[in-house]
Protein backbone atom coordinates (compact mmCIF):
# COMPACT_ATOMS: atom_id res chain seq x y z
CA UNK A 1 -23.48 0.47 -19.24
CA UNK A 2 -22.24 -1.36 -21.93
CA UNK A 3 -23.85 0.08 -24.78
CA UNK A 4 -22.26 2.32 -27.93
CA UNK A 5 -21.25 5.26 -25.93
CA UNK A 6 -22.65 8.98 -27.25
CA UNK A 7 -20.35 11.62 -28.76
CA UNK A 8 -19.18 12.54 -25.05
CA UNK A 9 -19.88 16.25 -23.90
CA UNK A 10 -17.52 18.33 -22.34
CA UNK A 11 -18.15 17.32 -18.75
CA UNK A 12 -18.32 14.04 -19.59
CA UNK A 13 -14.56 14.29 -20.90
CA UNK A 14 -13.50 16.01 -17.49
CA UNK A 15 -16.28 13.96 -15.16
CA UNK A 16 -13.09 11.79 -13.90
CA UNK A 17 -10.99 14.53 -13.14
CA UNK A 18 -13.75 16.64 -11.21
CA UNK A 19 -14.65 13.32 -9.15
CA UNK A 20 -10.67 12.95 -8.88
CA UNK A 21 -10.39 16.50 -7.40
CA UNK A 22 -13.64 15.89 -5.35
CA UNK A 23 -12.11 12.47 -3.36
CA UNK A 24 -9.22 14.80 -2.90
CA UNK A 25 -11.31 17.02 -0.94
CA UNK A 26 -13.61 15.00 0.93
CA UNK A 27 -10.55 12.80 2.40
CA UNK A 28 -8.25 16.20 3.31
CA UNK A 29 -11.35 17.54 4.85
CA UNK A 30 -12.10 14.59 7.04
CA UNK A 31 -8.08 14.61 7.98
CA UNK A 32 -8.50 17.84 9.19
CA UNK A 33 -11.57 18.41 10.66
CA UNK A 34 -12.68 14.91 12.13
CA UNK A 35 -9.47 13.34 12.55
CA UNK A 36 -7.22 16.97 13.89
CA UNK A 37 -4.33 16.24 11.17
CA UNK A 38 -2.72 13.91 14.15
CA UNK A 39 -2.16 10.01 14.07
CA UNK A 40 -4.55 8.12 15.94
CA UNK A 41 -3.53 4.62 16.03
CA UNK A 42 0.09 3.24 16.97
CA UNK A 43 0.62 2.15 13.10
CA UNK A 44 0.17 5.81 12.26
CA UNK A 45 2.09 7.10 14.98
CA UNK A 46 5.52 4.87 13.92
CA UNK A 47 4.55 5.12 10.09
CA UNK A 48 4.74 9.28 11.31
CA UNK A 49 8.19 8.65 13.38
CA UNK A 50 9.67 6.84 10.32
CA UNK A 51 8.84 9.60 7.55
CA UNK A 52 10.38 12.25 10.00
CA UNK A 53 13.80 9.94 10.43
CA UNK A 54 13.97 9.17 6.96
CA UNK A 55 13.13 13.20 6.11
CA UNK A 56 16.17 14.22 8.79
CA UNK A 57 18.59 11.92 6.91
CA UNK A 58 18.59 9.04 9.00
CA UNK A 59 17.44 5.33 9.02
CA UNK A 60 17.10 5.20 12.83
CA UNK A 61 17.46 7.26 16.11
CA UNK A 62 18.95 7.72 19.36
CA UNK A 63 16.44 5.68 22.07
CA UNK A 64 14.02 8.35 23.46
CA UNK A 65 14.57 9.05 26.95
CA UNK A 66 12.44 8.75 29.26
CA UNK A 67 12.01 5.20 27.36
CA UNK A 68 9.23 4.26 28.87
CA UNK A 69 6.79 7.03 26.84
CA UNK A 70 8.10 5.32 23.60
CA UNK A 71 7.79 1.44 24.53
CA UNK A 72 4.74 0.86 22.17
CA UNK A 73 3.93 -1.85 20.42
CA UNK A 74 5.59 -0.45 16.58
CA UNK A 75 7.98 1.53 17.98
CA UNK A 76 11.42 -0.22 18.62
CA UNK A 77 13.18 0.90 21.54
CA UNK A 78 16.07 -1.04 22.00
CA UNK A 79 19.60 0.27 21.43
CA UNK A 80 18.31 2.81 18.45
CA UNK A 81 14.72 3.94 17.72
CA UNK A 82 13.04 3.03 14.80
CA UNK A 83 9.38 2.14 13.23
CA UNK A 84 9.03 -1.99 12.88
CA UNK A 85 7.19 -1.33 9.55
CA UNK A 86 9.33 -1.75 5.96
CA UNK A 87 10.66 1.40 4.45
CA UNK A 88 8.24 2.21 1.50
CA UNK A 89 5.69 4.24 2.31
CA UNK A 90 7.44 6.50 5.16
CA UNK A 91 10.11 7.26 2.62
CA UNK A 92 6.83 8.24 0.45
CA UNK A 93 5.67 10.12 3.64
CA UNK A 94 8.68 11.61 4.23
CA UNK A 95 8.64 13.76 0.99
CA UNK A 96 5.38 15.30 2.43
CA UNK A 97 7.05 15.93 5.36
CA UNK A 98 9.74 17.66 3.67
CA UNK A 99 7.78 19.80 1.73
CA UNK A 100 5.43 20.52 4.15
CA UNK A 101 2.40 18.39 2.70
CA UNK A 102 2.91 14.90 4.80
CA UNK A 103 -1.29 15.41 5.07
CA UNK A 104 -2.04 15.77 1.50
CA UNK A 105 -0.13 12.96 0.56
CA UNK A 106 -3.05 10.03 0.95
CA UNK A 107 -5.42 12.09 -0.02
CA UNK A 108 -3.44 12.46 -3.85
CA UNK A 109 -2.96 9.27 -4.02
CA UNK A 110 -6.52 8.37 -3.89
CA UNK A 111 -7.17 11.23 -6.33
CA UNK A 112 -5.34 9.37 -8.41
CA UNK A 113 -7.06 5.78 -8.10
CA UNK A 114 -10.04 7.57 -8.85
CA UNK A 115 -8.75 8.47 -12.07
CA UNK A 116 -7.29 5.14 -12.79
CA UNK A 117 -10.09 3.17 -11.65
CA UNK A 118 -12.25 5.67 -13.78
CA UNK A 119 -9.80 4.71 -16.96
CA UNK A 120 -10.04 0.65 -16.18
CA UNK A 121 -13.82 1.02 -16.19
CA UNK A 122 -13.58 2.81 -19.41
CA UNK A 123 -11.57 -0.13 -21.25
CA UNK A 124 -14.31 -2.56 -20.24
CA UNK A 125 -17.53 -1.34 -20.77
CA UNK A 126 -17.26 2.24 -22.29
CA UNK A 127 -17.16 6.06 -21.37
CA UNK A 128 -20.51 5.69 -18.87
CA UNK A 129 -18.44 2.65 -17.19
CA UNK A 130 -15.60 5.00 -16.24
CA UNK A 131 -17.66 7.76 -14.99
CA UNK A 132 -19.36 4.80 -12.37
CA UNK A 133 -16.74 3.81 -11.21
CA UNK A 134 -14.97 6.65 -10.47
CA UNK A 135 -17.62 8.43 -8.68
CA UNK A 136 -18.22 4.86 -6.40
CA UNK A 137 -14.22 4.92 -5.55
CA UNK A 138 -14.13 8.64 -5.15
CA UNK A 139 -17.20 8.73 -2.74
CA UNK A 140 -16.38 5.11 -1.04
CA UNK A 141 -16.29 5.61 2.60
CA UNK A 142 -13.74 3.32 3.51
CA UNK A 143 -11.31 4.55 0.83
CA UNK A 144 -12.00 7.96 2.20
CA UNK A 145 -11.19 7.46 5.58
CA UNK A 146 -8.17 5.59 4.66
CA UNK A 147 -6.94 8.35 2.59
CA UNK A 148 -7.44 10.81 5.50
CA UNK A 149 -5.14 8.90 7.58
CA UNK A 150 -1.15 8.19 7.66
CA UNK A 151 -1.72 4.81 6.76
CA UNK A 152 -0.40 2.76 3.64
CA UNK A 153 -3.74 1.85 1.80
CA UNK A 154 -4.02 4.40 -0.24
CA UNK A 155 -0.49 3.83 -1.24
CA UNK A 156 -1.07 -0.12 -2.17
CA UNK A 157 -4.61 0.95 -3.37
CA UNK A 158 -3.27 3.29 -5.94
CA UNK A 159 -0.07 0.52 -6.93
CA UNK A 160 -3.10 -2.18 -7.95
CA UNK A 161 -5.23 0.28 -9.47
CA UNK A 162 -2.12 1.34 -11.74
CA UNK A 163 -1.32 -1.86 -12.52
CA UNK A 164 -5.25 -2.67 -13.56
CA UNK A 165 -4.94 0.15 -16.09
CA UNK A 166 -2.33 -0.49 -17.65
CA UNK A 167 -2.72 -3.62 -17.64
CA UNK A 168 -5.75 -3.62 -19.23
CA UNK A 169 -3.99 -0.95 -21.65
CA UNK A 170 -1.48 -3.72 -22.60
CA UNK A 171 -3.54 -6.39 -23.47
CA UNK A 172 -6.17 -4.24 -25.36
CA UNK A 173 -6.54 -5.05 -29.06
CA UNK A 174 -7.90 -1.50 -29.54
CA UNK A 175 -5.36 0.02 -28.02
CA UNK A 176 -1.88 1.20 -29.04
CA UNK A 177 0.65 0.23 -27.03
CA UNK A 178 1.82 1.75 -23.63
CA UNK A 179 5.06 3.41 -23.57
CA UNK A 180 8.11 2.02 -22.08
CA UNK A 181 7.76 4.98 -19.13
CA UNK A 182 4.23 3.60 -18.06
CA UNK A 183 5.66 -0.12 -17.81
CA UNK A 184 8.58 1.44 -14.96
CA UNK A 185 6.36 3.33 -13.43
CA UNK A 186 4.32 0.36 -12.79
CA UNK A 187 7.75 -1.31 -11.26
CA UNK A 188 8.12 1.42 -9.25
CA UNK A 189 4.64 1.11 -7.84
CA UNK A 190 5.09 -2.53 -7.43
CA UNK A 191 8.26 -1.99 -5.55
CA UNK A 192 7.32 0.72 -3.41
CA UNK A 193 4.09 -1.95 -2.37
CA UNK A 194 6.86 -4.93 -1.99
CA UNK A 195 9.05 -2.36 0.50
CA UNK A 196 5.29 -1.35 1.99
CA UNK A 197 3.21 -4.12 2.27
CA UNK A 198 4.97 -7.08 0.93
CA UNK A 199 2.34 -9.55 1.10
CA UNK A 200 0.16 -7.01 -1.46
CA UNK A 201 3.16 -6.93 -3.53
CA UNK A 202 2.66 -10.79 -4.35
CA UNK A 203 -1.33 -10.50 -4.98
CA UNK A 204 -0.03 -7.57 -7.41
CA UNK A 205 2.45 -9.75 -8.83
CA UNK A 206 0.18 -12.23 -9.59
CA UNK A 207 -2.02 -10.08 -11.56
CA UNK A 208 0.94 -8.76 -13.67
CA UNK A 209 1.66 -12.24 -14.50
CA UNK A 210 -2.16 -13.18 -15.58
CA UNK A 211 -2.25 -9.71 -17.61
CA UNK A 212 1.75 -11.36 -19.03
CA UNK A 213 0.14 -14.53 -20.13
CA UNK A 214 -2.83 -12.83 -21.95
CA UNK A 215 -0.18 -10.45 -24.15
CA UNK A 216 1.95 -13.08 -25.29
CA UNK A 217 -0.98 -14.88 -26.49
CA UNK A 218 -2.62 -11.52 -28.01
CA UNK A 219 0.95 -11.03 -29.53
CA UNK A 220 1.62 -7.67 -27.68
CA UNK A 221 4.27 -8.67 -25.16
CA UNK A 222 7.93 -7.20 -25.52
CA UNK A 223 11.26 -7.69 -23.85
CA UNK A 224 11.66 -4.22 -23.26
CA UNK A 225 8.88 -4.13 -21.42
CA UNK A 226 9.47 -7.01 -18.99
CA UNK A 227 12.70 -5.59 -18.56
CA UNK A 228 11.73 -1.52 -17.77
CA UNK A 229 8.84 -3.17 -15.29
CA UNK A 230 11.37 -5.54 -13.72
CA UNK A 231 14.31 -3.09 -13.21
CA UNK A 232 12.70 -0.55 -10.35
CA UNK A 233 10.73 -3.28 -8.32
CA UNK A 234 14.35 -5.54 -8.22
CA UNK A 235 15.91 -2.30 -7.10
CA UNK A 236 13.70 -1.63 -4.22
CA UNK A 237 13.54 -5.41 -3.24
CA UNK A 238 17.24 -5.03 -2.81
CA UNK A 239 16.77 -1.84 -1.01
CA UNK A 240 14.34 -3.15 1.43
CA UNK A 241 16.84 -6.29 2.16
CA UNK A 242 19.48 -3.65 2.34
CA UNK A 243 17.41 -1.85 5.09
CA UNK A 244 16.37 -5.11 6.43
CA UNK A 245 20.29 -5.56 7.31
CA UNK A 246 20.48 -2.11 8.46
CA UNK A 247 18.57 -2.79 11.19
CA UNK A 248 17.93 -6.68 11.81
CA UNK A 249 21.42 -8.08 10.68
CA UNK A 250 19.84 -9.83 8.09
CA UNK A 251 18.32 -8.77 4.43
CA UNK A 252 15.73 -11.34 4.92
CA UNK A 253 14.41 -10.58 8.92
CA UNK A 254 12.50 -7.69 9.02
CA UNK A 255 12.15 -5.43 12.20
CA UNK A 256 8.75 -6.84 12.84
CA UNK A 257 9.95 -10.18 13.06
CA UNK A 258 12.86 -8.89 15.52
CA UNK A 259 9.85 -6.76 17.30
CA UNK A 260 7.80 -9.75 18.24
CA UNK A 261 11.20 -12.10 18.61
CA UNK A 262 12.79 -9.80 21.41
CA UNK A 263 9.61 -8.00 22.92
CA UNK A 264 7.32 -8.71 25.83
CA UNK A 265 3.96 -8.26 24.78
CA UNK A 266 2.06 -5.07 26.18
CA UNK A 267 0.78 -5.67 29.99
CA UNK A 268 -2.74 -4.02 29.43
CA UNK A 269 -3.73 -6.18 26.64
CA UNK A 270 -3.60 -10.14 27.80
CA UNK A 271 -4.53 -10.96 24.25
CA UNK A 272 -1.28 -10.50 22.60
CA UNK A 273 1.48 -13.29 23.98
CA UNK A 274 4.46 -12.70 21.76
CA UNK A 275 7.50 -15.51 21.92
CA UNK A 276 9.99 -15.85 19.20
CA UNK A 277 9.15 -16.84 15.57
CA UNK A 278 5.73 -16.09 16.05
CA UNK A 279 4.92 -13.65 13.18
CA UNK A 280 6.68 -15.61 10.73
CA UNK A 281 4.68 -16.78 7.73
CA UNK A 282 2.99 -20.21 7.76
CA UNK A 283 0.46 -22.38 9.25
CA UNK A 284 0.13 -24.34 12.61
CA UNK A 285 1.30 -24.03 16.31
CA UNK A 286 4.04 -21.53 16.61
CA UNK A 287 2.67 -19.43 14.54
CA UNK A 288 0.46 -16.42 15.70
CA UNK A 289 1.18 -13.93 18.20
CA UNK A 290 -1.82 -14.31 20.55
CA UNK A 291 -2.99 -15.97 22.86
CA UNK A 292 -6.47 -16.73 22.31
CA UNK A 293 -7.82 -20.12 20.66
CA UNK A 294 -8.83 -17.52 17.29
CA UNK A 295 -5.38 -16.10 17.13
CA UNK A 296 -2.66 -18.80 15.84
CA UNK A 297 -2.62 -19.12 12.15
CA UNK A 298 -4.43 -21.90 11.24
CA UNK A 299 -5.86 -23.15 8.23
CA UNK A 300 -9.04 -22.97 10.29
CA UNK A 301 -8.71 -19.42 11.10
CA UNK A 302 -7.74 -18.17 7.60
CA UNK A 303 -10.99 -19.80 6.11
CA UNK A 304 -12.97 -17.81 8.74
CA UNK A 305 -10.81 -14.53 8.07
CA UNK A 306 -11.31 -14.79 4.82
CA UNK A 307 -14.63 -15.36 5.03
CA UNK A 308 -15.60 -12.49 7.80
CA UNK A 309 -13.97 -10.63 4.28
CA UNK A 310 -16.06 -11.82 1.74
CA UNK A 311 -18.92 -10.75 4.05
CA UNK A 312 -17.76 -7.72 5.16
């Protein structure tokens, strides 16, 4: 794969694009035909509730009546109504919903990983590289599925595989430089994952900073740059603490934390034994919201999550 790539033909040029298009397909059909365009799990189901809010004009709602049909495990019901789950990808899904497209929306997104994983390929081992490795993300099962669904994957998927382009872009030799509008759209992505999955925003973060170091030593780094990537994520980190207020009180206590503080946990599942504090971050007893010897978070248990990973 790494050898002197040919003059490329014409389908070669658009091969990303056609496996692009192709991903696009494969995960709308599957949303409609195997999965009935309907959320299927409860994540879905408040990720769904919390576009349509955000797409009426609202941050929360009136509690549902009866309030027993809306007493799920994401799905607040105490004096208002609203999805336990940050802001960032509803308000994404909430632009489908307003134009009428909320199912198309994962399935563009990983249209456009497909691309972008297609273009990092291409900066490390040629033309042939790029092709790969978009046709393995396009046709990946898992990433299909995902991208069927109402879920935020294909949102965080499509925020790392941005920032591996350009990235990769940046620190290039070869390469000109990226313009300033790449480097905030980048912050964008990065805060829309903070305000999403905030966890994924830090692995992301981490990888901007590696890709940092390497341009400052290859002499490509500017201010401006630091500066037009910095300026959207701080915006939506103050957004999401602004939301976090909203609804919580506080800019740092996010309705999860409230959910599992302040709710019984459900009566069919014996697992799940929530008390107060126990999704907060860290290690040791207090921390984990089930019962079971394999639930608290333990140093123990991350090894052996981690590792089910690696083997998965």
């Amino acid at each position: 794969m790494t050898a002197p790539d040919d003059r490329p033909s014409d389908l070669g040029r658009a091969a990303p694009l056609l496996l692009a298009l192709l991903g696009v397909a494969i995960a709308r059909l599957i949303g409609h035909f195997a999965l009935d365009d309907v959320p299927h799990v409860m994540d879905e189901i408040a990720y769904s509730l919390q576009a349509r809010t955000f797409a009426s004009g609202h941050v929360s709602e009136a509690v549902h009546l009866p309030r027993a049909a809306f007493a799920m495990w994401f799905v607040d019901d105490r004096v208002r109504t609203f999805s336990v789950f940050p802001p960032g990808w509803p308000a994404v899904l909430s632009v489908g919903y307003l134009l009428g497209l909320a199912s198309w929306v994962n399935p563009l997104l990983h249209g456009g990983a497909v691309l972008l994983v297609g273009r990092s390929a291409r900066l490390l081992a040629g033309r042939r590289a790029g092709i790969v490795a978009a046709a393995l993300y396009a046709l990946s099962p898992q990433a299909l599925l995902l991208a069927a669904t109402l879920m935020s994957h294909s949102l965080v998927a499509f925020a790392g595989a941005l920032v591996l382009a350009v990235g990769l872009h940046a620190t290039a030799k070869d390469e000109p430089a990226p313009a300033l509008a790449f480097f905030a759209i980048v912050g964008a992505a990065l805060g829309l994952t903070a305000a999403t999955r905030p966890l994924c925003a830090l692995v992301l973060l981490v990888t901007v900073a590696a890709f940092a170091v390497v341009a400052l030593l290859r002499g490509r780094a500017r201010l401006a740059q630091a500066m037009a990537l910095a300026a959207p994520l701080l915006l939506a980190v103050l957004l999401l603490g602004l939301y976090n207020a909203h609804l919580t009180g506080s800019m740092l206590r996010f309705p999860q934390n409230a959910f599992f503080d302040e709710h019984a946990g459900p009566v069919d599942i014996p697992l799940f034994a929530y008390h107060a504090g126990c999704n907060q971050l860290g290690f040791g007893p207090g921390h984990g919201c089930e019962a079971t010897g394999a639930g608290p978070h333990s140093l123990t248990n991350a090894f052996s999550n981690f590792g089910d990973n690696v083997t998965a």
